[in-house]
N, C-alpha and C. Protein backbone atom coordinates (compact mmCIF):
# COMPACT_ATOMS: atom_id res chain seq x y z
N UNK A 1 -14.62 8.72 -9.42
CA UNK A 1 -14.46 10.09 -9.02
C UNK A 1 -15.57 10.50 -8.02
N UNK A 2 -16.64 9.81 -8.02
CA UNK A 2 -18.33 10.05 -7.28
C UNK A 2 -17.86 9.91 -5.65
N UNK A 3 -17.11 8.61 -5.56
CA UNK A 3 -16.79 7.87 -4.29
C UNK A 3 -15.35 8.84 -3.61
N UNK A 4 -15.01 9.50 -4.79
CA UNK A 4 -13.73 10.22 -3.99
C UNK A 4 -14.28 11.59 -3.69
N UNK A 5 -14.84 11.75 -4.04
CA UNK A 5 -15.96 13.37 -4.20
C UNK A 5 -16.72 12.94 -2.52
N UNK A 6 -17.33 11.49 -2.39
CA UNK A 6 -17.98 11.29 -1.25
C UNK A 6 -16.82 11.09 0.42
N UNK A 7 -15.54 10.83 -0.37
CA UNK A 7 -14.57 10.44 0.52
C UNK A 7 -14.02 12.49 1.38
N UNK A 8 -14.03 12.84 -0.10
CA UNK A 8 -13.28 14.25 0.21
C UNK A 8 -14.44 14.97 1.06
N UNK A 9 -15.84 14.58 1.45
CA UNK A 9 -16.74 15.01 2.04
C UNK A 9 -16.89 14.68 3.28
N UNK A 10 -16.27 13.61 3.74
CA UNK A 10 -16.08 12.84 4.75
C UNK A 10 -14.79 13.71 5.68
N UNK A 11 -14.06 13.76 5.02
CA UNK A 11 -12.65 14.37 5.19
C UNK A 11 -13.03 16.01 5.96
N UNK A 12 -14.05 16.37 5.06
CA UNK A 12 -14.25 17.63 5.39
C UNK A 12 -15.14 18.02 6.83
N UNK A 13 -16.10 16.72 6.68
CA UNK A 13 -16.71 16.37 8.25
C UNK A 13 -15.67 16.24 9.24
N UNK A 14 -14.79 15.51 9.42
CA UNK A 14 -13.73 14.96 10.41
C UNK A 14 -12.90 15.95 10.50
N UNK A 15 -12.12 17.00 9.83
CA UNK A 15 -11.77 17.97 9.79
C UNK A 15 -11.96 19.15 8.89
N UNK A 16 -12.63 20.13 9.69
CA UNK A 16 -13.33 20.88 8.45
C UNK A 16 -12.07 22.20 8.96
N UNK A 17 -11.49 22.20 10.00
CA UNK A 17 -10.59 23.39 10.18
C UNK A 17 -9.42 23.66 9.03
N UNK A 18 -9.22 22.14 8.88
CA UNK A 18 -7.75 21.78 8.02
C UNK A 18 -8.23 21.74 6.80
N UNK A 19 -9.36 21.52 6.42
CA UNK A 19 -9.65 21.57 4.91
C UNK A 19 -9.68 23.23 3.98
N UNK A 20 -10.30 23.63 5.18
CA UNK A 20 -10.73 24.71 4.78
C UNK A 20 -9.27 25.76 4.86
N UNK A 21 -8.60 25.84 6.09
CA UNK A 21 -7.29 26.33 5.56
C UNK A 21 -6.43 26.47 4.63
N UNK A 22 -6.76 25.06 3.89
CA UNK A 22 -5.99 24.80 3.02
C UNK A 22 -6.56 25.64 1.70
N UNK A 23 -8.01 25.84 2.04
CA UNK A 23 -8.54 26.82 1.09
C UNK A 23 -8.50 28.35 1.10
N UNK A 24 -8.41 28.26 2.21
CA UNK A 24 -8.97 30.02 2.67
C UNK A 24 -7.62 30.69 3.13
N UNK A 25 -7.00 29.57 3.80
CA UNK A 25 -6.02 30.26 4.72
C UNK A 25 -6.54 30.68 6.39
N UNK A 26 -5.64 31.32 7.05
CA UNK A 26 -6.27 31.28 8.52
C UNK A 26 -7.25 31.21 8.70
N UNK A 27 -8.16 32.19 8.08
CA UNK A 27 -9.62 31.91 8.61
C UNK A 27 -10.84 30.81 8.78
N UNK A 28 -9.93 29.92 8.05
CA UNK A 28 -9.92 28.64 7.95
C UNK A 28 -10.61 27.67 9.40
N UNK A 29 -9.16 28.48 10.71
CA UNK A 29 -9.44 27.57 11.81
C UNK A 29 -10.49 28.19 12.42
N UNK A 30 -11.45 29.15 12.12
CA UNK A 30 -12.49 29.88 12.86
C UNK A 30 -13.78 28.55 13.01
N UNK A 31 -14.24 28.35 13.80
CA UNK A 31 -15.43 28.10 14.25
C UNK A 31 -16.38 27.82 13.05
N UNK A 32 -16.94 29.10 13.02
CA UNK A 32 -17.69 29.47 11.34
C UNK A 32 -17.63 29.23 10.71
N UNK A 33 -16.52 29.25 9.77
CA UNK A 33 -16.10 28.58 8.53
C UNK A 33 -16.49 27.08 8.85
N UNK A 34 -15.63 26.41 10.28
CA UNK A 34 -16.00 25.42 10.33
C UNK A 34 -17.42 24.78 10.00
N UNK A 35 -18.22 25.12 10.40
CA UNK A 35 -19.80 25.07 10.42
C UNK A 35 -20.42 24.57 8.79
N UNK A 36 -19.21 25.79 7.90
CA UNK A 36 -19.40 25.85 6.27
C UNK A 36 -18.66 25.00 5.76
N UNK A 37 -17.83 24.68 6.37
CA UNK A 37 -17.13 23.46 5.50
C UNK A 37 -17.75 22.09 5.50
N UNK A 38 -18.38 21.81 6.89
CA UNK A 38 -19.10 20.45 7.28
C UNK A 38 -19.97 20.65 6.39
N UNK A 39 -20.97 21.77 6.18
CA UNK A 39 -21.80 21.82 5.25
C UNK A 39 -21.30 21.48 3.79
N UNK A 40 -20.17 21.97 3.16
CA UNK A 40 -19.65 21.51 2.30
C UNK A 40 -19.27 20.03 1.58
N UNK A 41 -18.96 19.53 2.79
CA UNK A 41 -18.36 18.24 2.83
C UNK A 41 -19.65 17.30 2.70
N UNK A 42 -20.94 17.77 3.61
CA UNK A 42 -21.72 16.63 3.58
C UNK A 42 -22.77 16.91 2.37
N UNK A 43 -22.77 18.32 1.29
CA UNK A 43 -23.12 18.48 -0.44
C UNK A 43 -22.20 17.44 -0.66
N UNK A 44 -21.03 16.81 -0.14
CA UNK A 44 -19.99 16.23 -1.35
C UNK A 44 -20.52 14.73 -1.23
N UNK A 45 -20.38 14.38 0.16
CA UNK A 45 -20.90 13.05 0.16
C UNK A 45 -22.63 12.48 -0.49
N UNK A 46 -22.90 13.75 -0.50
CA UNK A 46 -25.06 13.39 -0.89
C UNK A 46 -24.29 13.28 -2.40
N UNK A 47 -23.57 14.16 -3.14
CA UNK A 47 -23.46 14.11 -4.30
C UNK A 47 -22.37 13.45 -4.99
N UNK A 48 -21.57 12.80 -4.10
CA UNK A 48 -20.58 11.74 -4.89
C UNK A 48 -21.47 10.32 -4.79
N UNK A 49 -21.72 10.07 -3.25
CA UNK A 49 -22.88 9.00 -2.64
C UNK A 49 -23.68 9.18 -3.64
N UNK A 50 -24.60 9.58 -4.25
CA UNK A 50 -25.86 9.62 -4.89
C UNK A 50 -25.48 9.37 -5.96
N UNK A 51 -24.35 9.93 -7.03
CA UNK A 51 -23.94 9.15 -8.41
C UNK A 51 -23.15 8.12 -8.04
N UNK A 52 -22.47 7.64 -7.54
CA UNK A 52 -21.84 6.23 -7.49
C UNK A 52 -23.37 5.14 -7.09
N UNK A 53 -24.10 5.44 -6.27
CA UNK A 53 -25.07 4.58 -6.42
C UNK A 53 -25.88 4.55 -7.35
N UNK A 54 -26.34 5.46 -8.14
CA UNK A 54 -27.42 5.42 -9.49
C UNK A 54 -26.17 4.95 -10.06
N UNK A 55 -24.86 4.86 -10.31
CA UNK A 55 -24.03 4.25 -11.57
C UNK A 55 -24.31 2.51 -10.89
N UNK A 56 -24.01 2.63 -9.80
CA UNK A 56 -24.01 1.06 -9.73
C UNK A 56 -25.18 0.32 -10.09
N UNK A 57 -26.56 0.88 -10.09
CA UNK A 57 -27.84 0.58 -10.20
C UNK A 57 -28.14 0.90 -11.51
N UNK A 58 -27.39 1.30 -12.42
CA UNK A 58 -27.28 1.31 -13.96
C UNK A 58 -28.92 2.32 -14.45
N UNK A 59 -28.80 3.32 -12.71
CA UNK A 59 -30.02 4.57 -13.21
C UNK A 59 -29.33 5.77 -13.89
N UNK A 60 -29.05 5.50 -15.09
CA UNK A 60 -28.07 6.63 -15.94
C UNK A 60 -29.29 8.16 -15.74
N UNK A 61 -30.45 8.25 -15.76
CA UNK A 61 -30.85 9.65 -15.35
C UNK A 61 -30.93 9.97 -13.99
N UNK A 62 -30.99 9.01 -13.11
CA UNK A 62 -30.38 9.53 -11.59
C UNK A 62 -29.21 10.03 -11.53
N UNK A 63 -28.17 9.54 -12.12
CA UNK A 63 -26.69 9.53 -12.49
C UNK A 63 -26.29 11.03 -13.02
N UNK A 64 -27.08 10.99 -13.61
CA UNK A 64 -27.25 12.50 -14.76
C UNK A 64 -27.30 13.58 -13.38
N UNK A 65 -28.29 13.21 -12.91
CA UNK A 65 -28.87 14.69 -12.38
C UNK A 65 -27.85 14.59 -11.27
N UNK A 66 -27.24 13.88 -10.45
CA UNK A 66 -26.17 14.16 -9.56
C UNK A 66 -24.71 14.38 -10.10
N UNK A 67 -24.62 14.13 -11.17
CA UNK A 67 -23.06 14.71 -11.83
C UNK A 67 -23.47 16.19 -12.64
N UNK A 68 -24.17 16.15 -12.92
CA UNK A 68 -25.02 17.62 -12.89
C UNK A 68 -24.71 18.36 -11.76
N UNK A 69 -25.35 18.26 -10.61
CA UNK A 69 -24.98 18.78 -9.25
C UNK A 69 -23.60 18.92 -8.88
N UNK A 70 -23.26 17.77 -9.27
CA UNK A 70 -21.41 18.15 -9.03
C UNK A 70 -20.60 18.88 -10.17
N UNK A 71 -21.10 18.83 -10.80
CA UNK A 71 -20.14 19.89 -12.34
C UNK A 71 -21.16 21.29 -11.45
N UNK A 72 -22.13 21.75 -11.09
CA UNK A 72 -22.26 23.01 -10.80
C UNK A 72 -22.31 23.43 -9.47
N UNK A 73 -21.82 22.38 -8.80
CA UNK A 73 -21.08 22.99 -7.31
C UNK A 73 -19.73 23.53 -7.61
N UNK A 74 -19.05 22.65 -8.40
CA UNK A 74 -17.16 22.86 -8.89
C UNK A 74 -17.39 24.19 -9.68
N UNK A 75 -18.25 24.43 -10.33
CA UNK A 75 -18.06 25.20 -10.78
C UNK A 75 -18.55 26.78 -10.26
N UNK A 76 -18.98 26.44 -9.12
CA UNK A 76 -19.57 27.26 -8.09
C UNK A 76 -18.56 27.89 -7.40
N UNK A 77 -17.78 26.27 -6.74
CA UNK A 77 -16.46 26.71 -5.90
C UNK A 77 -15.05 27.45 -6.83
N UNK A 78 -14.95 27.01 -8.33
CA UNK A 78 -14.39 27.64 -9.10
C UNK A 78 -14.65 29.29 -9.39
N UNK A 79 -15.39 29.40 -9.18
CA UNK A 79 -16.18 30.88 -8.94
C UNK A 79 -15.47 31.73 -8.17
N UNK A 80 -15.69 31.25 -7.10
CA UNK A 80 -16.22 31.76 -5.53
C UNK A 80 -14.72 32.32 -5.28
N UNK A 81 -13.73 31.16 -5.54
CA UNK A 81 -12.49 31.27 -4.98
C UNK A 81 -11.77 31.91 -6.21
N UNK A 82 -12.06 32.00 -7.70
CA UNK A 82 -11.27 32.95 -8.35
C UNK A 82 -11.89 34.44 -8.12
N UNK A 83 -13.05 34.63 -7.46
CA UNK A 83 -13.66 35.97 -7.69
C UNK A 83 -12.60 36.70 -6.40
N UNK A 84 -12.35 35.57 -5.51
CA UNK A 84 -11.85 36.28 -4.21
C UNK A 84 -10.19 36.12 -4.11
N UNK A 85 -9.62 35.44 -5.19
CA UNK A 85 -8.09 35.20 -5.01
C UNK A 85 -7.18 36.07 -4.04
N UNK A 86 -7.67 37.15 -4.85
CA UNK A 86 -6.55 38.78 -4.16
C UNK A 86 -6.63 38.31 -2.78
N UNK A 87 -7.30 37.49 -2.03
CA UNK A 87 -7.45 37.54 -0.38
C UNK A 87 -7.45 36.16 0.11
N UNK A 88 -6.93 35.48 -0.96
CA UNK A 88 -6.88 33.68 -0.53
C UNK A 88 -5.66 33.19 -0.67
N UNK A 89 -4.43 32.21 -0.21
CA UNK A 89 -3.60 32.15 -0.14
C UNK A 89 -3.60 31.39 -1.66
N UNK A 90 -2.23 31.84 -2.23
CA UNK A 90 -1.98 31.15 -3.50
C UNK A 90 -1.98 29.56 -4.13
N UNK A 91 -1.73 29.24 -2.85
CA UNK A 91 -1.86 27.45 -2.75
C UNK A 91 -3.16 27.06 -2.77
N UNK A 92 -4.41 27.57 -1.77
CA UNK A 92 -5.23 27.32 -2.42
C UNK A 92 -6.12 27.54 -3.34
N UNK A 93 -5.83 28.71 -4.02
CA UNK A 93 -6.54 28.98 -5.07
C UNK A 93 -6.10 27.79 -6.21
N UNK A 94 -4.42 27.85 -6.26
CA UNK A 94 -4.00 26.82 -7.25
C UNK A 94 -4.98 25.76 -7.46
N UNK A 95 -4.72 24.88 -5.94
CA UNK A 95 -5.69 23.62 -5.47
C UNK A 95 -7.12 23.70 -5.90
N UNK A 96 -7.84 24.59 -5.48
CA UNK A 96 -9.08 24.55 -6.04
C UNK A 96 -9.35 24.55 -7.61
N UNK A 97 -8.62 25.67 -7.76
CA UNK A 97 -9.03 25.81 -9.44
C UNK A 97 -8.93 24.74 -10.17
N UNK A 98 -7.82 23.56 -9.15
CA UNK A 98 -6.96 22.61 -10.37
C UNK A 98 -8.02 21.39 -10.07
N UNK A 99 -8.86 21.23 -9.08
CA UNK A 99 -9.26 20.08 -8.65
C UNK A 99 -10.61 20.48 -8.80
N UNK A 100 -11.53 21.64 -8.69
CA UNK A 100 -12.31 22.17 -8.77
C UNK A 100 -13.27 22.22 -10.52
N UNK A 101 -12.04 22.48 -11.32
CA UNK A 101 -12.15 22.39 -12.73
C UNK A 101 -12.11 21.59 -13.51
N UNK A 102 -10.97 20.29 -13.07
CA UNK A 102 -10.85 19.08 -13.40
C UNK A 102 -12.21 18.64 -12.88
N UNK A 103 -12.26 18.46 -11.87
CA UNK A 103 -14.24 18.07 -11.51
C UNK A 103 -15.46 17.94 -12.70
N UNK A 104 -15.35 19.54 -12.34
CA UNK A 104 -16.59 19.69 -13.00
C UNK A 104 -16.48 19.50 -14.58
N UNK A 105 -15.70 19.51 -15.22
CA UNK A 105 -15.34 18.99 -16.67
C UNK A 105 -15.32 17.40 -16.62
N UNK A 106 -14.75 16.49 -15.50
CA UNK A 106 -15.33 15.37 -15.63
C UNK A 106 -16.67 14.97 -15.46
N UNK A 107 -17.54 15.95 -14.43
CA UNK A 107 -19.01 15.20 -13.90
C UNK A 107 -19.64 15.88 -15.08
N UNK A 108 -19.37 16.71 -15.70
CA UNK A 108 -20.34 17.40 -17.05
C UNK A 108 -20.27 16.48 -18.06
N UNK A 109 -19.00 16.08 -18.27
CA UNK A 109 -18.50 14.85 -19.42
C UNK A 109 -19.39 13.47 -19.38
N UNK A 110 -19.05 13.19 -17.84
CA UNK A 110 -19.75 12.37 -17.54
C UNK A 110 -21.41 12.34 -17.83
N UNK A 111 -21.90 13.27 -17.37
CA UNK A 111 -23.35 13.45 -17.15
C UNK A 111 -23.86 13.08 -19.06
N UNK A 112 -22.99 13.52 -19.37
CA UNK A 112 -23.38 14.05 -21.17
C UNK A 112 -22.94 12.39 -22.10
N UNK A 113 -22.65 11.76 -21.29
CA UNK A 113 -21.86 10.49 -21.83
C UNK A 113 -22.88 9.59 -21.31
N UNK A 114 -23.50 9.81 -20.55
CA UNK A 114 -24.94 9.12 -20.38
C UNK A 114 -25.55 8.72 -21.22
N UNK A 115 -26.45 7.67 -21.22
CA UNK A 115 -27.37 7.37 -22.35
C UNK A 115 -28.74 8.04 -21.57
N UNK A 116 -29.40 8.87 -22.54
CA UNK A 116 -30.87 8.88 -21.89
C UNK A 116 -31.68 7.91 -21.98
N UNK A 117 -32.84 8.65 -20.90
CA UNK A 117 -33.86 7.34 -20.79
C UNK A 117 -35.65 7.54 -21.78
């Protein structure tokens, strides 16, 4: 999930107009937003990138603290986009909430399924 979290960050670099539409709706193709989505995308890659490598390197408290980071970004963007629904297109609120929530309930699961050190 770390490496698809780093993939969907990538995605968001290469096109941040289309990602973000899909979130926001028109305002999506603005410039600006653009700017915020790249920013978005490249939190996803430091933080999918950063737990897939502490998992491969078997650093379960490196591991920790970046699925940490990703259960409270999702749950950030879970926020953000139910606080503002009334003004976001219905598709993506769906999308977020559904991928957004599933997230962060896996990287929390995850984080907690850790062995400490």
């Amino acid at each position: 999930m770390s490496l698809a979290r780093a993939a969907f960050g990538a995605g968001m670099i290469a096109m941040p107009e289309r990602v973000a539409e899909g979130w926001i709706g028109e305002p999506g193709h603005s410039v600006r937003v653009g700017v915020l989505a790249r920013s978005i995308g490249a939190r996803d890659i430091a933080l999918g990138g950063g737990a897939a490598l502490a998992l491969l390197r078997g650093d379960d408290a490196m591991a920790r603290a970046f699925l940490a980071g990703q259960a409270l970004s999702d749950v950030v963007d879970l926020a953000g986009t139910l606080a503002a629904r009334e003004k976001l297109p219905e598709s993506g609120v769906k999308t977020t909430t559904a991928l957004a929530g599933i997230s962060a309930l896996v990287a929390a699961a995850s984080a907690a399924a850790l062995k400490s050190s």
